[in-house]
N, C-alpha and C. Protein backbone atom coordinates (compact mmCIF):
# COMPACT_ATOMS: atom_id res chain seq x y z
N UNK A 1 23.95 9.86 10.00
CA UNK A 1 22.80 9.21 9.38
C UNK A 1 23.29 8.29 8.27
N UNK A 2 22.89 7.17 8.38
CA UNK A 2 22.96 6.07 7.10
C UNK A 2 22.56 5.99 5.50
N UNK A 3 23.10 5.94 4.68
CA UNK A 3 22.02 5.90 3.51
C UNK A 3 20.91 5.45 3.70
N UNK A 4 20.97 4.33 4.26
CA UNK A 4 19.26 3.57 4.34
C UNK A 4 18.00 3.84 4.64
N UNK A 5 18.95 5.13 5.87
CA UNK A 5 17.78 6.27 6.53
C UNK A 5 17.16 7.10 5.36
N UNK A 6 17.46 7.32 4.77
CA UNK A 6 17.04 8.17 3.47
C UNK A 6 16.47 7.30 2.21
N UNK A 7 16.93 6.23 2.71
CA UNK A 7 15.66 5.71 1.35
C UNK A 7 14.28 5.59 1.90
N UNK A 8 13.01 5.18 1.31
CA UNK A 8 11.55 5.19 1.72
C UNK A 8 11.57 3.82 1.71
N UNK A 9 10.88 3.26 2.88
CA UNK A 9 10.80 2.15 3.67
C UNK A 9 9.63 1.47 2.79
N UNK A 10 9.84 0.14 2.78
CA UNK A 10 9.42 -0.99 2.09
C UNK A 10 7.89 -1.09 2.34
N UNK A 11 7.04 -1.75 1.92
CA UNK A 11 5.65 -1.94 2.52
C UNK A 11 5.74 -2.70 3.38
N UNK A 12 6.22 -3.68 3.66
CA UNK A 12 6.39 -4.66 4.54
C UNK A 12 6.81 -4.32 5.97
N UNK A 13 8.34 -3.42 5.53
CA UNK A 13 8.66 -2.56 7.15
C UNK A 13 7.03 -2.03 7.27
N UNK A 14 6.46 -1.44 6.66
CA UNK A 14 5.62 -0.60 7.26
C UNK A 14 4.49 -1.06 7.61
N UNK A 15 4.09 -2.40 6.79
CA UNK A 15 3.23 -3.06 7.49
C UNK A 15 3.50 -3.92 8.65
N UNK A 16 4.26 -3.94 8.96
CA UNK A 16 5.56 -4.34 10.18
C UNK A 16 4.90 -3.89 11.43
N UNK A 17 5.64 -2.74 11.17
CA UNK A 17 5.62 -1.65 12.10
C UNK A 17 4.37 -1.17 12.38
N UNK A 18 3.02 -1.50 11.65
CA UNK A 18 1.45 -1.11 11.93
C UNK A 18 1.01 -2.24 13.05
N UNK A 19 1.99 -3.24 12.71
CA UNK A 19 0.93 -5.11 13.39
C UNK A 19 1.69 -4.99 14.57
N UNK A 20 3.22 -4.42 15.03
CA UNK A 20 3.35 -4.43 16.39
C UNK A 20 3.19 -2.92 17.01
N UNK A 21 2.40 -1.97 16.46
CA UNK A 21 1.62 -0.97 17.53
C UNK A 21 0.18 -1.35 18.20
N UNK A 22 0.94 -0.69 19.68
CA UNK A 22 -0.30 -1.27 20.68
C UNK A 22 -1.68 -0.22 20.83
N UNK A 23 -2.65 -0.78 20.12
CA UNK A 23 -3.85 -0.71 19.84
C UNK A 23 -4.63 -0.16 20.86
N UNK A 24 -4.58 -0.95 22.21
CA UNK A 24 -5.01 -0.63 23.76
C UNK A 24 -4.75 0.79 23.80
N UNK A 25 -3.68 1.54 23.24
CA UNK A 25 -3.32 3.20 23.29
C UNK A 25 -4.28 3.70 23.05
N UNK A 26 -4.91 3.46 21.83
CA UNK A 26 -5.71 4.67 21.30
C UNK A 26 -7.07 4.58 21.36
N UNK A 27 -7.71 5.48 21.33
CA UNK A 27 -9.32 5.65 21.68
C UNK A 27 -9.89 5.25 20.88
N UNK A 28 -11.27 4.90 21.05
CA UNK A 28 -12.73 4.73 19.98
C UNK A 28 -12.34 5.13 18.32
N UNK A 29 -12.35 6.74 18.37
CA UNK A 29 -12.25 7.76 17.54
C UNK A 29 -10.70 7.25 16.42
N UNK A 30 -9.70 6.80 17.51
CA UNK A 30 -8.29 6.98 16.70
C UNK A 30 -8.19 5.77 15.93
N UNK A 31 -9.06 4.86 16.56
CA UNK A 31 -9.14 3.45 15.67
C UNK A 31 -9.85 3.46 14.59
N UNK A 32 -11.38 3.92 14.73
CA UNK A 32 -12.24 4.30 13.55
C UNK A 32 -11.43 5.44 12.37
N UNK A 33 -10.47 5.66 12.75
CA UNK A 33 -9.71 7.05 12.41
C UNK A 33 -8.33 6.28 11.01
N UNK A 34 -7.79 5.47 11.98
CA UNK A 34 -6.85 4.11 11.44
C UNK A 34 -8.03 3.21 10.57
N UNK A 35 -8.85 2.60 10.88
CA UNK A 35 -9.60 2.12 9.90
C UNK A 35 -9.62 2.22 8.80
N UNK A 36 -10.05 3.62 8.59
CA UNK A 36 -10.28 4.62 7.73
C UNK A 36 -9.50 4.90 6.43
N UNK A 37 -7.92 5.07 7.27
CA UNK A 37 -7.08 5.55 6.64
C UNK A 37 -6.53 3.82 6.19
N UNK A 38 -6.85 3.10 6.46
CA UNK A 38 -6.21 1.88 5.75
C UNK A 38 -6.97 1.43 5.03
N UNK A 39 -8.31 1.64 5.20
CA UNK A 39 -9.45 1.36 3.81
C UNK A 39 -8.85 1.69 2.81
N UNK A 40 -8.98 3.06 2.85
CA UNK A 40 -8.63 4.25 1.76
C UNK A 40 -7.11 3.64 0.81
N UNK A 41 -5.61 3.42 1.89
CA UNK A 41 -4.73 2.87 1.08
C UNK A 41 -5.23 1.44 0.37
N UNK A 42 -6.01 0.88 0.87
CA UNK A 42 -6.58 -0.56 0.89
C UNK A 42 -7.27 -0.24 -1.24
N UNK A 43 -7.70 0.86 -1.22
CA UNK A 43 -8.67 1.20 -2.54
C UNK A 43 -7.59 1.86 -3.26
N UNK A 44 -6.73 2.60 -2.68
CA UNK A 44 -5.65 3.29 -3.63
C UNK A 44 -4.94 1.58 -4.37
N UNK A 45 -4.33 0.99 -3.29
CA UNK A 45 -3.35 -0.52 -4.11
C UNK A 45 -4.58 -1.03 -4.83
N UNK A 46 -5.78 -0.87 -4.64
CA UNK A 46 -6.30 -2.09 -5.31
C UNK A 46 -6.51 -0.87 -7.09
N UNK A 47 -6.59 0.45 -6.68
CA UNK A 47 -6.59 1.11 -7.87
C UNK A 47 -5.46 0.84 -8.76
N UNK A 48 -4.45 0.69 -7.89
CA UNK A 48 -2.55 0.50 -8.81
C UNK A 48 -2.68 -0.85 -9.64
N UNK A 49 -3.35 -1.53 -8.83
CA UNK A 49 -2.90 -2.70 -9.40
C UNK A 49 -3.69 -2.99 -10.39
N UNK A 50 -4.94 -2.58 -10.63
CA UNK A 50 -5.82 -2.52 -11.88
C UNK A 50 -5.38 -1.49 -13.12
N UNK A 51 -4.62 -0.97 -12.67
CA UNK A 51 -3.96 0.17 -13.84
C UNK A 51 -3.05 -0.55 -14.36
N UNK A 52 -2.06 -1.32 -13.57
CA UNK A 52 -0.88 -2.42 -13.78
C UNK A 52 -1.53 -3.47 -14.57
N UNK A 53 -2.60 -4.07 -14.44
CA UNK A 53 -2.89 -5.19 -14.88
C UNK A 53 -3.39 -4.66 -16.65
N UNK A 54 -4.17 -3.25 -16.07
CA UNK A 54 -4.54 -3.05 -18.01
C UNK A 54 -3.70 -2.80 -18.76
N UNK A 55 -2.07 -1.91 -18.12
CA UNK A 55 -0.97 -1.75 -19.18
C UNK A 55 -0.64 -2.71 -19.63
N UNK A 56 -0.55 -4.22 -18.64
CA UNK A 56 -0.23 -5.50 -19.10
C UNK A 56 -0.83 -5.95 -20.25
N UNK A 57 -1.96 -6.19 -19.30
CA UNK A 57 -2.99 -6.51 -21.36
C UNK A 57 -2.89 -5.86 -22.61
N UNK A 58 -2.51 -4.58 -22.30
CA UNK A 58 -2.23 -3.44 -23.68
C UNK A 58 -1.43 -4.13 -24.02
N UNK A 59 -0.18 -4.29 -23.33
CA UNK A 59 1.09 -4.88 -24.17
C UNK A 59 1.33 -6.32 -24.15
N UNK A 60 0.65 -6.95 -23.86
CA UNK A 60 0.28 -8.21 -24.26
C UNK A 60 -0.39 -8.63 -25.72
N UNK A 61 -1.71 -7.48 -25.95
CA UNK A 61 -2.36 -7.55 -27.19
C UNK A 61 -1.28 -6.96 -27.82
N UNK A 62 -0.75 -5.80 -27.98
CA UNK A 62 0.38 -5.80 -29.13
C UNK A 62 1.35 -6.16 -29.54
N UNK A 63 1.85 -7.03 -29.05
CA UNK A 63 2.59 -8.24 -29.14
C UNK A 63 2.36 -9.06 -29.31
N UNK A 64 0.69 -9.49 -29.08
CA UNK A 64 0.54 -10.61 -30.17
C UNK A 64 -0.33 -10.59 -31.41
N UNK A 65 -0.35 -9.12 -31.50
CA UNK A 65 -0.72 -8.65 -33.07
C UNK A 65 0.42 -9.12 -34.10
N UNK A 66 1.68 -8.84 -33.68
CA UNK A 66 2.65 -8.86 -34.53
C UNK A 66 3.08 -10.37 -35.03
């Protein structure tokens, strides 16, 4: 096994690897199912990145207090 195998794969591999699985496989249920579960990460990043953006401003305003 490689080091590389052991590191955690990029968003990109993984959004990669979501856009060439074949869709035609899975049923009604497994798609509404995938939907679902990419909403959900869809609200988690958009949660990160609003947490990211307020630490920014924190330390933006205190830095230009000084």
């Amino acid at each position: 096994m490689e080091p590389e195998d052991l590191q955690p794969k990029r968003v990109a591999e993984v959004a990669i690897a979501l856009g060439r699985e074949d869709l035609s496989l899975l049923s009604i249920e497994e798609l509404r199912d995938r939907i679902t579960l990419i909403r959900a990460e869809i609200a988690r990043c958009e949660a990160q990145i609003a947490s990211k953006e307020g630490s920014l401003s924190d330390a933006e305003a205190i830095f230009q207090k000084r």
